[in-house]
N, C-alpha and C. Protein backbone atom coordinates (compact mmCIF):
# COMPACT_ATOMS: atom_id res chain seq x y z
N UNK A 1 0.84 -1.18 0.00
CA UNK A 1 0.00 0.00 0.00
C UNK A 1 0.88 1.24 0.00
N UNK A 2 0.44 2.59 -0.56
CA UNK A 2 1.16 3.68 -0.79
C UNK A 2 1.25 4.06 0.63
N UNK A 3 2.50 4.53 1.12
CA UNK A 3 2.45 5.12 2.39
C UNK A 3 2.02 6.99 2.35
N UNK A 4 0.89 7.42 3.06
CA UNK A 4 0.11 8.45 2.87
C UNK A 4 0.68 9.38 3.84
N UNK A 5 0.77 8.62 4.70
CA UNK A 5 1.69 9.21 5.79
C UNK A 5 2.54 9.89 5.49
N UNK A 6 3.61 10.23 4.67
CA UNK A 6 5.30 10.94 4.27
C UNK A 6 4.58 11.82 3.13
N UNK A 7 4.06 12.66 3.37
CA UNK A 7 3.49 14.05 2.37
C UNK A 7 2.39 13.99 1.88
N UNK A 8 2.53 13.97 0.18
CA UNK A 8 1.55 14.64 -0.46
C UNK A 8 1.58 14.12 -1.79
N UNK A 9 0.60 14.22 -2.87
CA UNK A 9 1.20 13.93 -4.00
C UNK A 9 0.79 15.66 -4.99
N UNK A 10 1.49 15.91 -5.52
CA UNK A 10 1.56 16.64 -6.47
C UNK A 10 1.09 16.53 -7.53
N UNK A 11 -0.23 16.82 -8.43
CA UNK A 11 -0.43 16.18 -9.28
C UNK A 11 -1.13 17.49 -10.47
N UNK A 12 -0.82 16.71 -11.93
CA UNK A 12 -1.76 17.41 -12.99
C UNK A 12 -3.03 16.80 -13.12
N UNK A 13 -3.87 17.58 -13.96
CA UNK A 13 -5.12 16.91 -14.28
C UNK A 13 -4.35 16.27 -15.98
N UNK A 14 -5.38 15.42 -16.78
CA UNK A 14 -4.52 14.68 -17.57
C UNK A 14 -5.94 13.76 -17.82
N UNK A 15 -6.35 13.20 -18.83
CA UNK A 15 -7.62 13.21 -19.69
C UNK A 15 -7.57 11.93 -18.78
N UNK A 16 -8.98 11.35 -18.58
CA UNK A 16 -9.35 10.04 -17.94
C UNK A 16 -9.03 9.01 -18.29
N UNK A 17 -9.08 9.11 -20.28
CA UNK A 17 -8.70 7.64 -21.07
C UNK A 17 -7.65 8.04 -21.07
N UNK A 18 -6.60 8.57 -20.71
CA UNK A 18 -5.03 8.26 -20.85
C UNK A 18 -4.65 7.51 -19.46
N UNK A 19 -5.25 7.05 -18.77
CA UNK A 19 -5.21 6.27 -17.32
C UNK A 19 -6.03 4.84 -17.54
N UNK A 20 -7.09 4.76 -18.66
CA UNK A 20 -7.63 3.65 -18.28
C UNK A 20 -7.21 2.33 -18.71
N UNK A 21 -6.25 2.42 -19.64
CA UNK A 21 -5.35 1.24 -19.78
C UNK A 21 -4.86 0.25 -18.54
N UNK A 22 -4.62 1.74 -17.53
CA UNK A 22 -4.01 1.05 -15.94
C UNK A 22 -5.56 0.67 -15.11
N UNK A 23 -6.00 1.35 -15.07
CA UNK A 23 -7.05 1.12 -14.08
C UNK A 23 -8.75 0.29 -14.74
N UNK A 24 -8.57 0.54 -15.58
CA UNK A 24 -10.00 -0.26 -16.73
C UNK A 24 -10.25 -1.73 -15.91
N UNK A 25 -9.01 -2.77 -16.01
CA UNK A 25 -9.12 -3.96 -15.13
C UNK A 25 -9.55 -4.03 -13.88
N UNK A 26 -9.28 -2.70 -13.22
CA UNK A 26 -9.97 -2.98 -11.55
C UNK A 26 -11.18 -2.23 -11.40
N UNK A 27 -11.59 -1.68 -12.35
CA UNK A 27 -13.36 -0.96 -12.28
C UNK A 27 -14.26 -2.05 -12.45
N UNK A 28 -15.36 -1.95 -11.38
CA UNK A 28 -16.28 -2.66 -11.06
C UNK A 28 -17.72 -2.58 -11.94
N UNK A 29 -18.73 -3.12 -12.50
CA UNK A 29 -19.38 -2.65 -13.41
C UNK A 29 -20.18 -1.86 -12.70
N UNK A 30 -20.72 -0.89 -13.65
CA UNK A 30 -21.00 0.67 -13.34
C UNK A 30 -20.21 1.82 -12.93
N UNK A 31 -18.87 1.10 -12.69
CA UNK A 31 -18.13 2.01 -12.07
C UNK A 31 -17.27 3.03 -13.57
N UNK A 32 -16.98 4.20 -13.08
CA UNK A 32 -16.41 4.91 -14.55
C UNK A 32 -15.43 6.13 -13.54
N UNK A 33 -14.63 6.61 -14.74
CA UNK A 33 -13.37 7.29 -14.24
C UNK A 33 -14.32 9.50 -13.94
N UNK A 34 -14.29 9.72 -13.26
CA UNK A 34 -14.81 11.49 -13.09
C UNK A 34 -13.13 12.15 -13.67
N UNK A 35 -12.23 11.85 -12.92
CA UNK A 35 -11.05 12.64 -12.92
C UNK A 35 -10.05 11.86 -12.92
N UNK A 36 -8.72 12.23 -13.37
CA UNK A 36 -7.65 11.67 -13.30
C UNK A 36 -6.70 12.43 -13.14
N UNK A 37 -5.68 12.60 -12.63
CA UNK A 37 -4.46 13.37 -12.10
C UNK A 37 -2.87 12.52 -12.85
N UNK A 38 -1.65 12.94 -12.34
CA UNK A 38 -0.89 12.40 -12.76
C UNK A 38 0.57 13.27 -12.37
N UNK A 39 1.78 12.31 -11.40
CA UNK A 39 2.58 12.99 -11.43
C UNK A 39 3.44 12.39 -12.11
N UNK A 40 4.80 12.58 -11.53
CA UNK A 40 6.41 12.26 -12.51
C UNK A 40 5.81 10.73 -12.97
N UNK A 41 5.82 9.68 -12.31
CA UNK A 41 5.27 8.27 -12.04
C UNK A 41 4.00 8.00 -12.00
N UNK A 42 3.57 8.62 -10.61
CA UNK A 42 2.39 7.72 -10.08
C UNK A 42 1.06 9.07 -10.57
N UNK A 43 -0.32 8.47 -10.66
CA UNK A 43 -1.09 8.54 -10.86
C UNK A 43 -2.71 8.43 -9.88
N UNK A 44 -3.44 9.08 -10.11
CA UNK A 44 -4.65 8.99 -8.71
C UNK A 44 -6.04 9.23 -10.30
N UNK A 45 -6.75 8.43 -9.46
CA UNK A 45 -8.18 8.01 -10.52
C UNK A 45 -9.59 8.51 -9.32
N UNK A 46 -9.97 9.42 -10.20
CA UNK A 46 -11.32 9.39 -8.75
C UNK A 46 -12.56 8.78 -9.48
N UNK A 47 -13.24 7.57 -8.96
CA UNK A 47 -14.23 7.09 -9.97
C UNK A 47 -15.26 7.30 -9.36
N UNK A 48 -16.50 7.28 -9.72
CA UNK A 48 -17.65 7.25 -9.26
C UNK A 48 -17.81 6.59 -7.89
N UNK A 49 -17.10 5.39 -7.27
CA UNK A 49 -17.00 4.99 -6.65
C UNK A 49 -15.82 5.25 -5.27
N UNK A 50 -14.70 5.80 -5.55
CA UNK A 50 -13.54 5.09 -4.85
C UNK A 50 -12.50 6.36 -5.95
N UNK A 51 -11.73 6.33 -4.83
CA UNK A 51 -10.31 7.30 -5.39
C UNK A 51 -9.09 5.85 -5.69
N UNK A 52 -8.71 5.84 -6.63
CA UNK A 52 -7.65 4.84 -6.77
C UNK A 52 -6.25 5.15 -7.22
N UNK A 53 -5.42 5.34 -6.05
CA UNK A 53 -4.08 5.52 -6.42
C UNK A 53 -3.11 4.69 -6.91
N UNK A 54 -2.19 5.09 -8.30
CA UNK A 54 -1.65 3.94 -8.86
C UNK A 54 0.55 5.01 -8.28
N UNK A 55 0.66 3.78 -7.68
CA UNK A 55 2.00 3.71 -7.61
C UNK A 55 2.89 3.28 -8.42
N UNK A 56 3.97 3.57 -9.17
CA UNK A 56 4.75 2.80 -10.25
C UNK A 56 6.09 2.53 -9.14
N UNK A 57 6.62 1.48 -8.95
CA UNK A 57 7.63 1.54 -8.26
C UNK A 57 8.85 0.23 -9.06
N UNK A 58 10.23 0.78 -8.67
CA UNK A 58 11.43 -0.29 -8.92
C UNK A 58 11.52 1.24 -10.16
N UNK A 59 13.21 0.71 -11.20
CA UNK A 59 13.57 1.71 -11.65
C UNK A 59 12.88 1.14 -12.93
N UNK A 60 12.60 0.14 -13.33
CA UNK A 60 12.04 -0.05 -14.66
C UNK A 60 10.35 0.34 -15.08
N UNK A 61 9.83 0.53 -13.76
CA UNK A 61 8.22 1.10 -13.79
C UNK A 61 7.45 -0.55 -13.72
N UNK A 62 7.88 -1.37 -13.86
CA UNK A 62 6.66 -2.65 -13.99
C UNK A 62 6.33 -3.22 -13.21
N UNK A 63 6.79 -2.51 -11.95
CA UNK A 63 5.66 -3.22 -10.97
C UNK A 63 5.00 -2.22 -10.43
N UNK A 64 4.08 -2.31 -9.88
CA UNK A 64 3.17 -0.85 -9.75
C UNK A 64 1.43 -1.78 -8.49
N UNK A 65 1.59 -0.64 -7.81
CA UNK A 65 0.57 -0.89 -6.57
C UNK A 65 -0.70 -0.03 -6.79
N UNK A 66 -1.19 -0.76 -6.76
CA UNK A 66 -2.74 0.36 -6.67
C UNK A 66 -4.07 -0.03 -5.81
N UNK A 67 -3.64 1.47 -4.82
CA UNK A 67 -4.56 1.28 -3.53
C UNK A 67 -5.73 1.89 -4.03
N UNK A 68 -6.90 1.13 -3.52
CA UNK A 68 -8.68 1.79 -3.73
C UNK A 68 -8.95 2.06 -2.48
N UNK A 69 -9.46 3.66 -2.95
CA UNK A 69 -9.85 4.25 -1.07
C UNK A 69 -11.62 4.62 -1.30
N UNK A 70 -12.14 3.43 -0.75
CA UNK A 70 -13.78 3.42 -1.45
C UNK A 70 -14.57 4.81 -0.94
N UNK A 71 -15.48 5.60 -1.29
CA UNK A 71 -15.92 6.49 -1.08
C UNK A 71 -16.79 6.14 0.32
N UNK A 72 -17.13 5.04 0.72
CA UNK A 72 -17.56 4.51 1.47
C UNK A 72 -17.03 4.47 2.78
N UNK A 73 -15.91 4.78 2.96
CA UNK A 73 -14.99 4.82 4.09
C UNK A 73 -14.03 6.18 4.20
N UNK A 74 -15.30 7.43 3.65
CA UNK A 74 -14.50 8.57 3.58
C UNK A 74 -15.62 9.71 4.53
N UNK A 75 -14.90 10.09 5.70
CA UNK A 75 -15.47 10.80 6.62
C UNK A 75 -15.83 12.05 6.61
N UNK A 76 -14.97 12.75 5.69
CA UNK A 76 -14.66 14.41 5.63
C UNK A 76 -13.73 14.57 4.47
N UNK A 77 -14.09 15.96 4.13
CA UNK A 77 -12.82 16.61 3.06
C UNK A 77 -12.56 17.77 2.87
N UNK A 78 -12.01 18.09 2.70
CA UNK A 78 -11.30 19.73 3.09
C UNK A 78 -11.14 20.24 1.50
N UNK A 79 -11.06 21.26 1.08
CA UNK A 79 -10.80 21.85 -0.16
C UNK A 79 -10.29 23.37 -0.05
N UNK A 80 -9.14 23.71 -0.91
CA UNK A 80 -8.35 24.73 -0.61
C UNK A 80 -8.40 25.36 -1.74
N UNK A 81 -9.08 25.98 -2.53
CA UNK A 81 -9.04 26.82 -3.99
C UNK A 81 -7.26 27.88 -4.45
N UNK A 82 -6.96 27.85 -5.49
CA UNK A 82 -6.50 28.01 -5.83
C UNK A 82 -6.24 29.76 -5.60
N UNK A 83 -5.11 30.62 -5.12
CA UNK A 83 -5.10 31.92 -5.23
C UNK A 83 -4.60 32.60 -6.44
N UNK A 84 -4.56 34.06 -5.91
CA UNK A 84 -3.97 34.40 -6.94
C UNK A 84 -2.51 34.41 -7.67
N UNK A 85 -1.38 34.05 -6.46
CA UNK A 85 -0.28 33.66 -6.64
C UNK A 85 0.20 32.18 -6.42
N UNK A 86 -0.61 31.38 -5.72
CA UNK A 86 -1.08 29.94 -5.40
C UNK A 86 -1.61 29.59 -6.40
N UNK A 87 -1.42 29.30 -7.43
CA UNK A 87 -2.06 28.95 -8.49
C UNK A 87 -2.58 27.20 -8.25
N UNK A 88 -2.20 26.56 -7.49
CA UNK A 88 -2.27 25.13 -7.09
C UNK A 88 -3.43 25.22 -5.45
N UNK A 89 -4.25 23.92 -5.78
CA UNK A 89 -5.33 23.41 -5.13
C UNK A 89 -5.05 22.56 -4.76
N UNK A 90 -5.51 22.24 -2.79
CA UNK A 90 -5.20 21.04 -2.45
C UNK A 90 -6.70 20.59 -2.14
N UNK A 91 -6.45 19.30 -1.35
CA UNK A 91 -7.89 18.08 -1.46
C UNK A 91 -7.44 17.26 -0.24
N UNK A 92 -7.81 17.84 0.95
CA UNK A 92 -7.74 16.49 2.10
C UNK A 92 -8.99 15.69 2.36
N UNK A 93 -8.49 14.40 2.18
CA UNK A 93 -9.50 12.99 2.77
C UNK A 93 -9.74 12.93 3.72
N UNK A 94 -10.12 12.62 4.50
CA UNK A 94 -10.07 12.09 5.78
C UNK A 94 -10.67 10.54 5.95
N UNK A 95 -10.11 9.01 6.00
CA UNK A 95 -10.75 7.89 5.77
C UNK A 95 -10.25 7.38 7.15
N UNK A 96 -11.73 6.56 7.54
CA UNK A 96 -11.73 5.55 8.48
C UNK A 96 -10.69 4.92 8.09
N UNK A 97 -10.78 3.64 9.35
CA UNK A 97 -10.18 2.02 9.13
C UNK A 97 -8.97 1.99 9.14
N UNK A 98 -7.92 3.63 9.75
CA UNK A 98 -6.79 3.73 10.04
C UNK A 98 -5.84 3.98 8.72
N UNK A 99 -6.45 4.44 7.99
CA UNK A 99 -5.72 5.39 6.75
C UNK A 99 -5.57 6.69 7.25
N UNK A 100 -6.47 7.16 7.71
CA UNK A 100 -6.25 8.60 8.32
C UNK A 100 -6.55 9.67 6.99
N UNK A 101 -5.52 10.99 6.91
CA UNK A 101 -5.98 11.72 6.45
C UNK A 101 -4.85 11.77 5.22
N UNK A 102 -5.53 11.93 3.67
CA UNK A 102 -4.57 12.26 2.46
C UNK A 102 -4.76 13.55 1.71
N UNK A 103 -3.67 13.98 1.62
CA UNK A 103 -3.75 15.23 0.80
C UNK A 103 -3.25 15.47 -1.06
N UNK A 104 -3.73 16.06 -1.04
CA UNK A 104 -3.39 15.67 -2.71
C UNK A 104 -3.40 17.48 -3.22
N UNK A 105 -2.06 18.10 -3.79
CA UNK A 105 -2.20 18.92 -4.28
C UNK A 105 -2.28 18.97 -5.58
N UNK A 106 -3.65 19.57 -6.51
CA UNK A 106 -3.39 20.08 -8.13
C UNK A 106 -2.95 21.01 -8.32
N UNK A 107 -1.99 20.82 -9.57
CA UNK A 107 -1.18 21.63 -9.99
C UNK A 107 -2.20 22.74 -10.86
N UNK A 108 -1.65 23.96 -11.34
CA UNK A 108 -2.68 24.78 -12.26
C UNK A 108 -4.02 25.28 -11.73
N UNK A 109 -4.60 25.36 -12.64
CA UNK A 109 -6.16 26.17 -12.60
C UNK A 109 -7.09 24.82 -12.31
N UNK A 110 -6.67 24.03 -11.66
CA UNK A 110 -7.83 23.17 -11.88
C UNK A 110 -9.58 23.10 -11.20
N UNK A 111 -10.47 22.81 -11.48
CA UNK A 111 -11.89 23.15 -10.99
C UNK A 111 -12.34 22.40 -9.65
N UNK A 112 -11.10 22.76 -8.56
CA UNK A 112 -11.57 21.74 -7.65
C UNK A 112 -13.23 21.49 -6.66
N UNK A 113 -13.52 22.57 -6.77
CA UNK A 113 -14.83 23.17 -6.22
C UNK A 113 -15.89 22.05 -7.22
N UNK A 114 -15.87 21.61 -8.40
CA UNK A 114 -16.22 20.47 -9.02
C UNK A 114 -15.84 19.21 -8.50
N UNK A 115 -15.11 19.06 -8.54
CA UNK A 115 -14.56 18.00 -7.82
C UNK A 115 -15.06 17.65 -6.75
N UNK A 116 -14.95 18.27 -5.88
CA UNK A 116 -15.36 18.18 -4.67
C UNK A 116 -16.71 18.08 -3.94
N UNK A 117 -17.68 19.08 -5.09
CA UNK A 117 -19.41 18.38 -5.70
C UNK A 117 -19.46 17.23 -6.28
N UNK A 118 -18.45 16.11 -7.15
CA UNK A 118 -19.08 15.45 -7.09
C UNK A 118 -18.35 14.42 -6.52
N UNK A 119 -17.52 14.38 -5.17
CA UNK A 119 -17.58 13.68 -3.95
C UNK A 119 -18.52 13.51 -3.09
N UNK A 120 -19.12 14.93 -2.89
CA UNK A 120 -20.15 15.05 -1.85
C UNK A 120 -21.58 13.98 -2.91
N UNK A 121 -21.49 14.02 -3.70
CA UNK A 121 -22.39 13.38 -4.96
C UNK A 121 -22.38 12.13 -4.04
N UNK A 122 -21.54 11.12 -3.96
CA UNK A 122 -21.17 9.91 -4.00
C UNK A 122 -21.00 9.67 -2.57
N UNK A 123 -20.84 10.83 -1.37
CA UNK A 123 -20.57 10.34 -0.19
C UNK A 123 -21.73 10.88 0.95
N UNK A 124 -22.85 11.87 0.44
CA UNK A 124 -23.82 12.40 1.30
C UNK A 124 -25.04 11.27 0.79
């Protein structure tokens, strides 16, 4: 499992089907991609269901971990809009079951205030 604990991930936004090659195999039926992010490596999927972080790890990239954090086991979330010299948005989780709390900063202009409607979509 990704350790959540040691920071943050940094991430772009980055089109949904350029991720579903990785993640297509572990979506459940009905389940579909809202957003996708993407840093140097690793990658985060928020689906209708569940946020799914993909880890690439070793120096060749082929082995790779990918934790599902079900919307179901998500308590709270925090949202930080973007300023005017802050051009970057963060996104804290907060999940039961001893994950605790994850933060995730977007890079750019991204629409997190969307985002974050349609969490509350999937978790109220």
């Amino acid at each position: 499992m990704i350790d959540f604990q040691n920071g943050f991930f940094k991430l772009s936004p980055v089109e949904p089907s350029s991720l579903m090659s990785k993640v297509g195999p572990l979506l459940v039926e009905g389940e579909s991609i809202v957003a996708a992010f993407k840093a140097i490596r690793d990658s985060v999927v928020f689906t209708n269901k569940r946020v799914i972080a993909i880890n690439v790890q070793g120096i060749t990239g082929k082995k790779t971990d990918f934790t599902s954090l079900p919307y179901s086991k998500l308590q709270a979330y925090s949202v930080e809009t973007a300023g005017t010299f802050d051009r970057d948005s963060e996104l804290d989780l907060f999940f039961s079951g001893g994950i605790g709390a994850i933060r995730f900063e977007l890079k750019g202009n991204y629409d997190i205030l969307a985002l974050s409607k349609l969490i509350s979509a999937y978790i109220l």
